[in-house]
C-alpha atoms as a PDB file:
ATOM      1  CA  UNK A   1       0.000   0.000   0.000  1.00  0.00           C
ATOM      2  CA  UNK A   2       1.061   3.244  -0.736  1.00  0.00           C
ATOM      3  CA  UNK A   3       0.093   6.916   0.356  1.00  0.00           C
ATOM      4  CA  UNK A   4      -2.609   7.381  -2.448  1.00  0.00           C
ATOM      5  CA  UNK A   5      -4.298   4.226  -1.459  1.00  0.00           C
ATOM      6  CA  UNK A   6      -4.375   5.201   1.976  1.00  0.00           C
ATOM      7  CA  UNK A   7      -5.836   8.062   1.316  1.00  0.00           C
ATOM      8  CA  UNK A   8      -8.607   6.714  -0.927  1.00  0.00           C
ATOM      9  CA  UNK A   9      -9.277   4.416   1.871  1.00  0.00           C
ATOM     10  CA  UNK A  10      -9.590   7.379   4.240  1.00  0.00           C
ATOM     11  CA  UNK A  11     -12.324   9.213   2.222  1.00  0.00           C
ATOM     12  CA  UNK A  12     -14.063   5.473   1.726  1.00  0.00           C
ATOM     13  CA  UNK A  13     -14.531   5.479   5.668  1.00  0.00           C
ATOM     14  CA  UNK A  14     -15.213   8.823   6.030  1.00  0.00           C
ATOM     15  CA  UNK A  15     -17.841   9.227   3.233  1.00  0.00           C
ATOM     16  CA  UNK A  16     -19.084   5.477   3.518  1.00  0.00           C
ATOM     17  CA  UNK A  17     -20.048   5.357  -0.054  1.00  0.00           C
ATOM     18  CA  UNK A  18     -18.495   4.227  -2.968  1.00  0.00           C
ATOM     19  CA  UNK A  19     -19.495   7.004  -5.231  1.00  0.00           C
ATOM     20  CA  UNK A  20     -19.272  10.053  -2.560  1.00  0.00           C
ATOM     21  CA  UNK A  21     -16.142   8.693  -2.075  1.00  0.00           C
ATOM     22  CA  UNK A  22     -15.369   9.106  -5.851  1.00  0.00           C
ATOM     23  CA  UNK A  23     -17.045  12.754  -6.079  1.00  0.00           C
ATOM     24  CA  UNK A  24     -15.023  13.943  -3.308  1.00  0.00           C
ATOM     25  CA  UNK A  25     -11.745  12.802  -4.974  1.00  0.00           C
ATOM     26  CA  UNK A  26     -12.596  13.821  -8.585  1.00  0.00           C
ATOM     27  CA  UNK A  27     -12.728  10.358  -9.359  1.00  0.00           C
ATOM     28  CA  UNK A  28     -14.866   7.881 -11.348  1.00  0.00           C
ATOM     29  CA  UNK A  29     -16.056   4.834  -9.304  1.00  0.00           C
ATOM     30  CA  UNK A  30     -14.176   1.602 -10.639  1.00  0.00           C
ATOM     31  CA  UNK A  31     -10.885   2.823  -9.414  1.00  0.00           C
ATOM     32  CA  UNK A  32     -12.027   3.189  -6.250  1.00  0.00           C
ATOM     33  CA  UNK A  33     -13.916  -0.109  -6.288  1.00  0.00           C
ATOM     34  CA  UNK A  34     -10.716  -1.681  -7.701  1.00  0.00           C
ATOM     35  CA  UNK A  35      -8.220  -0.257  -5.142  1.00  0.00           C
ATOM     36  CA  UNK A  36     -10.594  -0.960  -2.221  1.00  0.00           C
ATOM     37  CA  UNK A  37     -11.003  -4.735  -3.482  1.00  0.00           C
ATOM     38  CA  UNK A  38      -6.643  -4.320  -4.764  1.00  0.00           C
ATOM     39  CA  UNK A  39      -6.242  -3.759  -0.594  1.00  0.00           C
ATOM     40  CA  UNK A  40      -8.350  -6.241   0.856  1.00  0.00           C
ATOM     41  CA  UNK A  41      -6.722  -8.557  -1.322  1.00  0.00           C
ATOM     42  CA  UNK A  42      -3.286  -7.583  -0.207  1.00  0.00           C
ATOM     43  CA  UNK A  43      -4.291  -7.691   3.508  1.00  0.00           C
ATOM     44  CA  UNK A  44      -6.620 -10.765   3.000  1.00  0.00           C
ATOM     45  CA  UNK A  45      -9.388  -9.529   5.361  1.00  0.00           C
ATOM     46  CA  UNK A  46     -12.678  -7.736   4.635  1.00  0.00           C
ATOM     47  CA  UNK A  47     -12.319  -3.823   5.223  1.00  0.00           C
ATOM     48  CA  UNK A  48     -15.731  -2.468   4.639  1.00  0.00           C
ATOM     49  CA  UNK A  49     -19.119  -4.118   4.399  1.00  0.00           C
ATOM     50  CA  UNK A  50     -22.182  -3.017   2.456  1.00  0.00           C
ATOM     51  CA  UNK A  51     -25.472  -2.388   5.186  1.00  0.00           C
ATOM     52  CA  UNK A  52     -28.263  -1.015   3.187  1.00  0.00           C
ATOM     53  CA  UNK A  53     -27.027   1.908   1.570  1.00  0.00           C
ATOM     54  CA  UNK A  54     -24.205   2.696   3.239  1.00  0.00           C
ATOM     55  CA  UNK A  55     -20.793   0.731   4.028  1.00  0.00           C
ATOM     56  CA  UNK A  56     -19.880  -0.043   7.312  1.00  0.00           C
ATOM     57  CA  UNK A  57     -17.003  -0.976   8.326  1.00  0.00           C
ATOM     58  CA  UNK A  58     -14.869  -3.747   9.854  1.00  0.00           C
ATOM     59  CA  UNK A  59     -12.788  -4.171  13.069  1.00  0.00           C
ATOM     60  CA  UNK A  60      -9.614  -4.325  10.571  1.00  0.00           C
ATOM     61  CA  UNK A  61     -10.904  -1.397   8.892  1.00  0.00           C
ATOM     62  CA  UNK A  62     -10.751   0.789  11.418  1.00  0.00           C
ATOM     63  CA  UNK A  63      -7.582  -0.219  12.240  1.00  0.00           C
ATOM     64  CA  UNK A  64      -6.487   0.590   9.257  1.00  0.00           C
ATOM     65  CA  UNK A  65      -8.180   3.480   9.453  1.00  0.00           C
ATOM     66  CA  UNK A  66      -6.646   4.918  12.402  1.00  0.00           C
ATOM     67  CA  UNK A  67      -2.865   4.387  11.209  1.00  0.00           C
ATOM     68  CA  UNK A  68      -4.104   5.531   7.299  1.00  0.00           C
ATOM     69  CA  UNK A  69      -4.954   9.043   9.626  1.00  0.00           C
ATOM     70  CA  UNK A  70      -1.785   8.778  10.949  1.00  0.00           C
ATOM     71  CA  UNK A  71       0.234   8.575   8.258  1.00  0.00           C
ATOM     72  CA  UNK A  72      -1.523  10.827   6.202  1.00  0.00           C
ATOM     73  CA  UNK A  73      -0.760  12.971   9.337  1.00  0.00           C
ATOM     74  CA  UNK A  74       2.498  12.516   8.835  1.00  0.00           C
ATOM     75  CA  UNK A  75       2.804  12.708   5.649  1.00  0.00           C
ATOM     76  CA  UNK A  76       1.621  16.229   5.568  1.00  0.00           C
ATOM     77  CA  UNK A  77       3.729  17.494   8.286  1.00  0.00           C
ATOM     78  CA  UNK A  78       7.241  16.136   6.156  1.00  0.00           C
ATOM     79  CA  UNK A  79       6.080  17.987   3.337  1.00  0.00           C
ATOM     80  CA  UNK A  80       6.159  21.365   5.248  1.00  0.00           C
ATOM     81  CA  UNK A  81       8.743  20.650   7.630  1.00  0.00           C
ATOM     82  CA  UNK A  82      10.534  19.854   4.085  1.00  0.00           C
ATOM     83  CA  UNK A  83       9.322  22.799   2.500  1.00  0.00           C
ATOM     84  CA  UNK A  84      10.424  25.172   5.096  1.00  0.00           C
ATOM     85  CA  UNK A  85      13.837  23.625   5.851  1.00  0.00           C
ATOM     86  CA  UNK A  86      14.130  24.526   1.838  1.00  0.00           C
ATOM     87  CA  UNK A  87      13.080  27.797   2.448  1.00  0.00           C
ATOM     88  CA  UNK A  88      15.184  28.438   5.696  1.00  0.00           C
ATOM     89  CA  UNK A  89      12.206  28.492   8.102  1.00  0.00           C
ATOM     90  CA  UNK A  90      12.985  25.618   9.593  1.00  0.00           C
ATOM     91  CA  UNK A  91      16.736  23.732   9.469  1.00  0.00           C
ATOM     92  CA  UNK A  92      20.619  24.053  11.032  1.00  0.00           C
ATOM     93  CA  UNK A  93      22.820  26.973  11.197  1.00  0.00           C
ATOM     94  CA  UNK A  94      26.449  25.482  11.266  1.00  0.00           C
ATOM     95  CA  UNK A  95      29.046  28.125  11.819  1.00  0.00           C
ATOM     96  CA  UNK A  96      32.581  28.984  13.102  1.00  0.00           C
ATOM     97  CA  UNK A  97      33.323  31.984  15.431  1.00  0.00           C
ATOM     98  CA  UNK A  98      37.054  33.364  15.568  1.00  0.00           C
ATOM     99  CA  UNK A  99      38.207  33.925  19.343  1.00  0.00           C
ATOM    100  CA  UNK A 100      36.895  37.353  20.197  1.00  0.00           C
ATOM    101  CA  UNK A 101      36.364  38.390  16.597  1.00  0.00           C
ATOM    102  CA  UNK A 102      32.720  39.300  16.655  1.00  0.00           C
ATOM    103  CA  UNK A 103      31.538  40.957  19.725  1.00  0.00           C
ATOM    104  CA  UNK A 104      28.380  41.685  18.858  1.00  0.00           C
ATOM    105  CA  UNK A 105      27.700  37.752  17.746  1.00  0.00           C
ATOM    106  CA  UNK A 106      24.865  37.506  20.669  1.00  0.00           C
ATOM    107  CA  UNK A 107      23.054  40.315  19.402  1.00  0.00           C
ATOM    108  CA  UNK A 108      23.447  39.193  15.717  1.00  0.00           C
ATOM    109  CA  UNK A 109      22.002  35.765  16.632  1.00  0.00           C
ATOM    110  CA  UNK A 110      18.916  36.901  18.734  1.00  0.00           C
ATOM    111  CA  UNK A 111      17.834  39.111  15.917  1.00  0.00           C
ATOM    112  CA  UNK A 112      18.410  36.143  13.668  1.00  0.00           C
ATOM    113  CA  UNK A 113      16.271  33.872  15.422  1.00  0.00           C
ATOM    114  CA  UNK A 114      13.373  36.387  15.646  1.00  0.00           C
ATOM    115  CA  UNK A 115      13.548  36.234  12.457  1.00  0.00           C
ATOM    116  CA  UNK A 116      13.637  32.625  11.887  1.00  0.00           C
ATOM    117  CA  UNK A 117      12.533  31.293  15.575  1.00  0.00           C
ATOM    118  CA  UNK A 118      12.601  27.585  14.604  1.00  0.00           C
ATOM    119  CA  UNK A 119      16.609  27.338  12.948  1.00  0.00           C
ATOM    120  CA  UNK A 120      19.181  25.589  15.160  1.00  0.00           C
ATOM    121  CA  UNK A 121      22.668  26.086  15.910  1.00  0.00           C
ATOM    122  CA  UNK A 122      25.795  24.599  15.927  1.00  0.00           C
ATOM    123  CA  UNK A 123      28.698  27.207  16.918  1.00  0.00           C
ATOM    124  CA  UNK A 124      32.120  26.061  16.929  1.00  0.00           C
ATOM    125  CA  UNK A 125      35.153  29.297  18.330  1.00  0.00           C
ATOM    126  CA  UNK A 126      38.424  29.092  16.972  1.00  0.00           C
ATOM    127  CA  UNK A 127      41.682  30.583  15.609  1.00  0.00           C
ATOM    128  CA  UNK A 128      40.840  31.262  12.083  1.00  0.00           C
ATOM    129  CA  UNK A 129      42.762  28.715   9.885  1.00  0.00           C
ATOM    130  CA  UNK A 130      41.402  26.210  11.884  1.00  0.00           C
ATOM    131  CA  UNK A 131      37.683  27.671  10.705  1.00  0.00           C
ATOM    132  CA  UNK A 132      39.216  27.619   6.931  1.00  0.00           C
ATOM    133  CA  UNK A 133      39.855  24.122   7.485  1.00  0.00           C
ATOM    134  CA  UNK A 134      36.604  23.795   8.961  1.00  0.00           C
ATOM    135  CA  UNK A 135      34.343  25.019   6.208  1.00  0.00           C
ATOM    136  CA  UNK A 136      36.472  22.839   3.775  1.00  0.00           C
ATOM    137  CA  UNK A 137      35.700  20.096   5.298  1.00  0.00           C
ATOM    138  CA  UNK A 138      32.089  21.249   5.464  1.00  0.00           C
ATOM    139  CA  UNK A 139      32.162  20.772   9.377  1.00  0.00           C
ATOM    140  CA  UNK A 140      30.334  24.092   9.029  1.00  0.00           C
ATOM    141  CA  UNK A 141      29.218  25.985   5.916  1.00  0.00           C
ATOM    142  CA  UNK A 142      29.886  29.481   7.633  1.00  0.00           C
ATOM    143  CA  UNK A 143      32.822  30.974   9.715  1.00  0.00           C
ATOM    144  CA  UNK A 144      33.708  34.687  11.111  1.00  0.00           C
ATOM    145  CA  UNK A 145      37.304  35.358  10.909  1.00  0.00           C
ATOM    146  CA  UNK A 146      39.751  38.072  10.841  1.00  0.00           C
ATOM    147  CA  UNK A 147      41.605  38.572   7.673  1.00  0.00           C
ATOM    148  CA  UNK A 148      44.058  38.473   5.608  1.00  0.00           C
ATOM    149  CA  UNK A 149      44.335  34.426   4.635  1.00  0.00           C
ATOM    150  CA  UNK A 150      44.145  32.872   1.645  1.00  0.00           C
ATOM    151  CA  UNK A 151      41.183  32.857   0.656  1.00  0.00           C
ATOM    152  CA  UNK A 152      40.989  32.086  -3.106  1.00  0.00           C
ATOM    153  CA  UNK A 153      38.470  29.179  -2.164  1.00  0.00           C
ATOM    154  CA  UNK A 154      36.188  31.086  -0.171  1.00  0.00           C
ATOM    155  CA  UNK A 155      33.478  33.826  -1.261  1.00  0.00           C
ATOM    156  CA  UNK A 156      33.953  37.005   1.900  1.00  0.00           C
ATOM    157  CA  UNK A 157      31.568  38.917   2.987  1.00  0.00           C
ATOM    158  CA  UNK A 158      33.882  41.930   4.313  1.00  0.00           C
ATOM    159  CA  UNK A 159      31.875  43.129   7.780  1.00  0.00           C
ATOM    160  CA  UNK A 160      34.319  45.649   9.031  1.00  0.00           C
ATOM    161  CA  UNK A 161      38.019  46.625  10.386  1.00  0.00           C
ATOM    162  CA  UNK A 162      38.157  45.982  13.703  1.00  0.00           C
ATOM    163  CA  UNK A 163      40.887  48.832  15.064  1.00  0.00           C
ATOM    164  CA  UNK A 164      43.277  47.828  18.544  1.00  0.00           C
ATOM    165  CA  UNK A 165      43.811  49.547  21.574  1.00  0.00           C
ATOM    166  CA  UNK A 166      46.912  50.469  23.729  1.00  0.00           C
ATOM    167  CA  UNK A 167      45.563  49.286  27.271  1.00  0.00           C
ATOM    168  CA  UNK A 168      47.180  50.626  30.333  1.00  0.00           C
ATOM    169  CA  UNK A 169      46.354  50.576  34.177  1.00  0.00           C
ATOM    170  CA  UNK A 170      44.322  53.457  35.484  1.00  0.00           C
ATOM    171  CA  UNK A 171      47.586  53.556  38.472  1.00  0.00           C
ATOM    172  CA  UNK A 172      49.569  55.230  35.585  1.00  0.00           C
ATOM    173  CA  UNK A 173      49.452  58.085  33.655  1.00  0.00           C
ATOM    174  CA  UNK A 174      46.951  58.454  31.020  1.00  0.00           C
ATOM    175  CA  UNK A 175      47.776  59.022  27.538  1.00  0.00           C
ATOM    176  CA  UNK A 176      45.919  60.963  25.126  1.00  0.00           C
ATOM    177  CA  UNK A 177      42.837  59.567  23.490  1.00  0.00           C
ATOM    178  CA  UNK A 178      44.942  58.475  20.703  1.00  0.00           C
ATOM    179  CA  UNK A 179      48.367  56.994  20.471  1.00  0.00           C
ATOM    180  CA  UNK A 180      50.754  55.671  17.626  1.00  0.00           C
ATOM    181  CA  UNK A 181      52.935  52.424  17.706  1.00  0.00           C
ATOM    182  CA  UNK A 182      55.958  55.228  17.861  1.00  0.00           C
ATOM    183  CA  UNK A 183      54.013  56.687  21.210  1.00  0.00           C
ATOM    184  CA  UNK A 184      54.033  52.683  22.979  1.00  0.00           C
ATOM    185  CA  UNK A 185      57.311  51.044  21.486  1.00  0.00           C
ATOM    186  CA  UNK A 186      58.856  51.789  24.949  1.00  0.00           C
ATOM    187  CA  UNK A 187      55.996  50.710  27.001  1.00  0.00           C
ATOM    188  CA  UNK A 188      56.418  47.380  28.807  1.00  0.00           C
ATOM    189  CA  UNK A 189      54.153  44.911  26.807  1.00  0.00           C
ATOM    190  CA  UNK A 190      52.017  41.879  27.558  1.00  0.00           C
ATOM    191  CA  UNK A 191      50.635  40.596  24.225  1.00  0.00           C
ATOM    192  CA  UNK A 192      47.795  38.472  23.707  1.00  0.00           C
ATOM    193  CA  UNK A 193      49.573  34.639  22.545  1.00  0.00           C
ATOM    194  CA  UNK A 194      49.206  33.533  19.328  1.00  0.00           C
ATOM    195  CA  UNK A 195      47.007  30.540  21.096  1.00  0.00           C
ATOM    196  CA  UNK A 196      43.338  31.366  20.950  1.00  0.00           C
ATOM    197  CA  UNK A 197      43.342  34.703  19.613  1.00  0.00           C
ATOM    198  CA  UNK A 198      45.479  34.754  16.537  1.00  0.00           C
ATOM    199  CA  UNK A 199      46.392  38.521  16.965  1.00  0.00           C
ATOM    200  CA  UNK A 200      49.900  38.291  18.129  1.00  0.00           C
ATOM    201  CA  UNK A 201      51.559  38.785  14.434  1.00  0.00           C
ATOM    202  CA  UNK A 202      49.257  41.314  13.183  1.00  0.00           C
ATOM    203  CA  UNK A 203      50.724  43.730  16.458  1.00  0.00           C
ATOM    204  CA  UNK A 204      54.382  42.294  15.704  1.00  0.00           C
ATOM    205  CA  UNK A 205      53.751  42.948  12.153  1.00  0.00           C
ATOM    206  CA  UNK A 206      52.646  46.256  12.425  1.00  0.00           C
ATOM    207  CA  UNK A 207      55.741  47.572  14.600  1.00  0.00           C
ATOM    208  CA  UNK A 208      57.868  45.754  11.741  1.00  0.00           C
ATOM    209  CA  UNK A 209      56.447  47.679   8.876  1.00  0.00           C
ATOM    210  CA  UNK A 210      57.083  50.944  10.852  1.00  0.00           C
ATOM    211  CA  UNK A 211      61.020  49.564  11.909  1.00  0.00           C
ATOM    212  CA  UNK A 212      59.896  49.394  15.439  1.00  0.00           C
ATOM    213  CA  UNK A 213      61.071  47.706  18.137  1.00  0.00           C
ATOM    214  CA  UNK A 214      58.379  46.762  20.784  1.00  0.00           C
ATOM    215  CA  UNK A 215      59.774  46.428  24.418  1.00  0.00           C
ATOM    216  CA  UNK A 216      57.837  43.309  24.901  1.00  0.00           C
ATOM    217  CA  UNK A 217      58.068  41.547  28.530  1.00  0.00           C
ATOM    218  CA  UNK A 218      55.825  38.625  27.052  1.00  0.00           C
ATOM    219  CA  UNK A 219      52.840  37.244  26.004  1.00  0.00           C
ATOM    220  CA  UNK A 220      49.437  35.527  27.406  1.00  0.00           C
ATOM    221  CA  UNK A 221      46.870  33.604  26.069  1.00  0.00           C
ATOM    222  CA  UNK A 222      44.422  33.656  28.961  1.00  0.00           C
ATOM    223  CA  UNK A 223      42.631  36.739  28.099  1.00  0.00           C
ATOM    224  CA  UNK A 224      41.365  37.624  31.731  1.00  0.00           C
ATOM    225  CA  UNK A 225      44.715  37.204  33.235  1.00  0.00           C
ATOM    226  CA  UNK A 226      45.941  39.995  30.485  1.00  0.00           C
ATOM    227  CA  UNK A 227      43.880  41.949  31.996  1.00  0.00           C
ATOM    228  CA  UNK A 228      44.295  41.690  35.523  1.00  0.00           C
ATOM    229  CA  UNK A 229      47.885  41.716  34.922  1.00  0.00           C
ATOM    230  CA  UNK A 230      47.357  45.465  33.030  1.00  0.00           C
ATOM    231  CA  UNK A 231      45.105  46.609  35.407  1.00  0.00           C
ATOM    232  CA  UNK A 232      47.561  45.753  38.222  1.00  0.00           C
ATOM    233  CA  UNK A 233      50.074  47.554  36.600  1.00  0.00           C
ATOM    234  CA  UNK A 234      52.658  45.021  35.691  1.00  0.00           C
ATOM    235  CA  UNK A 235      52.767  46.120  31.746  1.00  0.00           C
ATOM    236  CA  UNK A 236      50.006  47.577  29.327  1.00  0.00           C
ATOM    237  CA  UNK A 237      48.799  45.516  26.287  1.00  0.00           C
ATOM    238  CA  UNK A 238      48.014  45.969  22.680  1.00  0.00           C
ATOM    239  CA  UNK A 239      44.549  44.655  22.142  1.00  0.00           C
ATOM    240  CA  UNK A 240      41.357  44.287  19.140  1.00  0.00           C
ATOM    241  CA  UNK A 241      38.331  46.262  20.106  1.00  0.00           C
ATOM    242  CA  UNK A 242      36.253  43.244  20.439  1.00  0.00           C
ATOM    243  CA  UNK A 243      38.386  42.387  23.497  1.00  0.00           C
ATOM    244  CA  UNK A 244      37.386  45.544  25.074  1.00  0.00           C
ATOM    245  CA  UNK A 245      33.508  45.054  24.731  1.00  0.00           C
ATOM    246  CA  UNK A 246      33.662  41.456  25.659  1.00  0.00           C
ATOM    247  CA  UNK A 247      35.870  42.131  29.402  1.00  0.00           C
ATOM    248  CA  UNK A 248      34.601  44.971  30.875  1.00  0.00           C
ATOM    249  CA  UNK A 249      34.729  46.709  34.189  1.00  0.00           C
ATOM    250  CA  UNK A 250      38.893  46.337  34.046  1.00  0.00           C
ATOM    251  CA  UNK A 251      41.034  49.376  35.532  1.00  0.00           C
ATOM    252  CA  UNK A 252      42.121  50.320  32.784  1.00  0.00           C
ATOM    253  CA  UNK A 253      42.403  53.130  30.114  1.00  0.00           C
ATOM    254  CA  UNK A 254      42.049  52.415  26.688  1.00  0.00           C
ATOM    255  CA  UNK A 255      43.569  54.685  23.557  1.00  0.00           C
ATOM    256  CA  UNK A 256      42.862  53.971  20.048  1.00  0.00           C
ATOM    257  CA  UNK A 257      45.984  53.535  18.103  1.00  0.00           C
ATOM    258  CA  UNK A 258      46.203  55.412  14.961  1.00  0.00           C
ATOM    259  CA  UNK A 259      48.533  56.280  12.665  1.00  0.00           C
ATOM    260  CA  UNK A 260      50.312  55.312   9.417  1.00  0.00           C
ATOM    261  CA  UNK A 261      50.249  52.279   8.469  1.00  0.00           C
ATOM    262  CA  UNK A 262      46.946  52.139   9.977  1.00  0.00           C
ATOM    263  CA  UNK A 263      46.390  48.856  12.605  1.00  0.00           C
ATOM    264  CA  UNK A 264      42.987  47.339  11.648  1.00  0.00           C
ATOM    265  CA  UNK A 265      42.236  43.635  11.896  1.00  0.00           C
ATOM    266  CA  UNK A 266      39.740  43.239   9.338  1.00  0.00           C
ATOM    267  CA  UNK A 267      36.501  41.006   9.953  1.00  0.00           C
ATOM    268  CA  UNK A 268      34.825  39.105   7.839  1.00  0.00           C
ATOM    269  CA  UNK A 269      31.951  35.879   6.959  1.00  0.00           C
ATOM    270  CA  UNK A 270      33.421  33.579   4.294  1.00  0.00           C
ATOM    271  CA  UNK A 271      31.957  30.278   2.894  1.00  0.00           C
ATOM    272  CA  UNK A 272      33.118  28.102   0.364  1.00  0.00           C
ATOM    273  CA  UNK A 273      32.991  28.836  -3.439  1.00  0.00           C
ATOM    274  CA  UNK A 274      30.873  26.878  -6.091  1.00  0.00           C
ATOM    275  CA  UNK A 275      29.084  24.755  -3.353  1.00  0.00           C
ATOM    276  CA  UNK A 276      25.241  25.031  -2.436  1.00  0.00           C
ATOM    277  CA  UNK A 277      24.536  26.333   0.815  1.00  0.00           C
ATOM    278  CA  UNK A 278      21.758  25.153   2.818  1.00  0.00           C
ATOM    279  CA  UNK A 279      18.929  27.862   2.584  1.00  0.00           C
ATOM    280  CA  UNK A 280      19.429  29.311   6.114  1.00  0.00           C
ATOM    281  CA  UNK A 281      23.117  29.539   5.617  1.00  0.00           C
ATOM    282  CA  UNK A 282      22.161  31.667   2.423  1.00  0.00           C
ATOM    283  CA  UNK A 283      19.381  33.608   4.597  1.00  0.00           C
ATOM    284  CA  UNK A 284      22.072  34.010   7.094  1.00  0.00           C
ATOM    285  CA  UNK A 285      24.534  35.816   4.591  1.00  0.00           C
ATOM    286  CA  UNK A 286      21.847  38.374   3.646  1.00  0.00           C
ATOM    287  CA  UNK A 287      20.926  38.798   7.082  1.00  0.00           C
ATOM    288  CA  UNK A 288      24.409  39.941   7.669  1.00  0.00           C
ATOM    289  CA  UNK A 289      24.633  42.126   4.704  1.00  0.00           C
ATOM    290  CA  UNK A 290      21.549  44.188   5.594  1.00  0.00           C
ATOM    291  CA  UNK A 291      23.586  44.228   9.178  1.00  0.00           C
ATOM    292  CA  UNK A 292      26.287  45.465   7.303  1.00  0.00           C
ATOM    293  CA  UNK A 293      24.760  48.724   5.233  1.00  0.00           C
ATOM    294  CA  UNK A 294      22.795  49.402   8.820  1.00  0.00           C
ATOM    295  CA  UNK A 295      25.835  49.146  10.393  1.00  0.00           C
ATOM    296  CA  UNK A 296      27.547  51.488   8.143  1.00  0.00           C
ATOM    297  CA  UNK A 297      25.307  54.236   8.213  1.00  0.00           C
ATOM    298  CA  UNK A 298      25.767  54.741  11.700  1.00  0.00           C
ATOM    299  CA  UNK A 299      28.808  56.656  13.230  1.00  0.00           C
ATOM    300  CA  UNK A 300      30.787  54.611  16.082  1.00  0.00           C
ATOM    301  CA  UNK A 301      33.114  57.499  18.010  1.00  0.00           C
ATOM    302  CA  UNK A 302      32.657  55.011  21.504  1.00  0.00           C
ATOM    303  CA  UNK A 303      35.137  55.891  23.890  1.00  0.00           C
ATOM    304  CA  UNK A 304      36.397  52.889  26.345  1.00  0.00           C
ATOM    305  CA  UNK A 305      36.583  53.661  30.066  1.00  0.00           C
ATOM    306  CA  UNK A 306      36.205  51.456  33.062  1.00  0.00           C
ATOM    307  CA  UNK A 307      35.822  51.585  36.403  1.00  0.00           C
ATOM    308  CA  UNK A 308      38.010  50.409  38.886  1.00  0.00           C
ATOM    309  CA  UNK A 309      35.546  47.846  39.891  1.00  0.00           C
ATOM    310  CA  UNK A 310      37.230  44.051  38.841  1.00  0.00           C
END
């Protein structure tokens, strides 16, 4: 038995006629007659009998009956849950996070999911090659991370350049709002580690390009030690502005570093080129390109200060 028959056999019950059966269908009686006798012969019992005008029918009939609902039930409710897991309504949002690289991803994924309240998630954080490797292997078909890579098999979606920070402790002099690498090389510096953040080269790099030598006392890759240890006053750090909105309430000052070559770690969303993405990875993407323009439009002068309350 198949779906159709089931079906049929539903409307046979339910109409207990033959030929109402038919009309409601849009059918002409012998195929009904011939599937109803096709089934009993398959299940060799007796689904319906004939009292007066009407059919009645049988204890096996209405056990079929009850699991032909059923099905038909179910049946129904694949087809949308199908047709809205093609349309993005409804299916699995796999995507990669860079340590620290997207603040705001909270935010981003509430307003998501009011959007599309029945997706689910699967978010994997770290260091961005890793994610490359990631989305290769299709582990997940989205990833945030900071740039520049190679990238040639990747489409981007560029979100933004996320600037750094000189952090110092609020025990020592304050700079002015805005410093240069020149301003800092003599500072003592404690830089974030290479392990879980994936910043430590861009901040070597940059001193490099300007022949600048840091006076670095080391590095850390436990981000709320980094802190403490600035806020104490044991050295200042060189940190992404992300860093600053995710550990707050630090003694600290922070000062934007400006300056020639500008220091930027840019942000972006890649996936992998020539490859179909799932329909709520695709929804996703233009989510975060209206996010984007919005984004743009709106000035962002924020000014980091914190209290001395750890």
């Amino acid at each position: 038995m198949d779906i159709r028959q089931l079906r049929y056999f539903i409307a046979i019950v339910e109409e207990r006629s033959i030929s109402a059966a038919a009309r409601r269908l849009f059918l002409s009686q012998p195929p009904i007659s011939q599937l109803l006798k096709a089934m009993e012969s398959e299940l060799a019992t007796t689904l319906v009998e004939r009292s007066g005008k009407y059919l009645e029918v049988t204890e096996a009939g209405k056990a079929l009956y009850k699991y032909a609902l059923q099905m038909d039930q179910l049946m129904e409710e694949a087809k949308t849950e199908v047709k809205q897991v093609g349309n993005g309504v409804n299916g699995n949002l796999a995507i990669g996070v860079n340590t620290f690289s997207v603040a705001e991803l909270p935010e981003i994924l509430l307003h998501f999911q009011r959007q599309y309240p029945k997706v689910t998630y699967k978010i994997q954080q770290n260091e961005s090659a890793y994610l490359c490797q990631l989305v290769r292997e299709r582990e997940v078909e989205l990833a945030f991370i900071r740039l520049p890579l190679g990238l040639d098999e990747f489409s981007v979606l560029h979100l933004y350049a996320e600037p750094f920070y000189l952090i110092t402790s609020k025990k020592q002099k304050r700079f002015e709002d805005e410093v240069s690498l020149a301003d800092v090389q003599n500072q003592p510096l404690l830089l974030p580690s290479t392990q879980g953040l994936g910043v430590h080269y861009l901040i070597l790099e940059a001193f490099s390009r300007l022949h600048l030598r840091p006076n670095l006392v080391g590095e850390c890759s436990d981000i709320a030690l980094l802190m403490d240890l600035v806020s104490s006053g044991f050295s200042a750090s060189i940190v992404p502005e992300t860093l600053l909105k995710r550990y707050k309430g630090y003694a600290i000052h922070a000062h934007k570093i400006t300056g020639e070559p500008l220091m930027a770690a840019p942000v972006g969303l890649i996936w992998l080129k020539n490859h179909l993405l799932s329909k709520t990875a695709q929804n996703f993407i233009e989510f975060m390109q209206k996010e984007r323009n919005d984004a743009m439009t709106i000035p962002n002068d924020t000014k980091y200060e914190y209290s001395a309350d750890l």
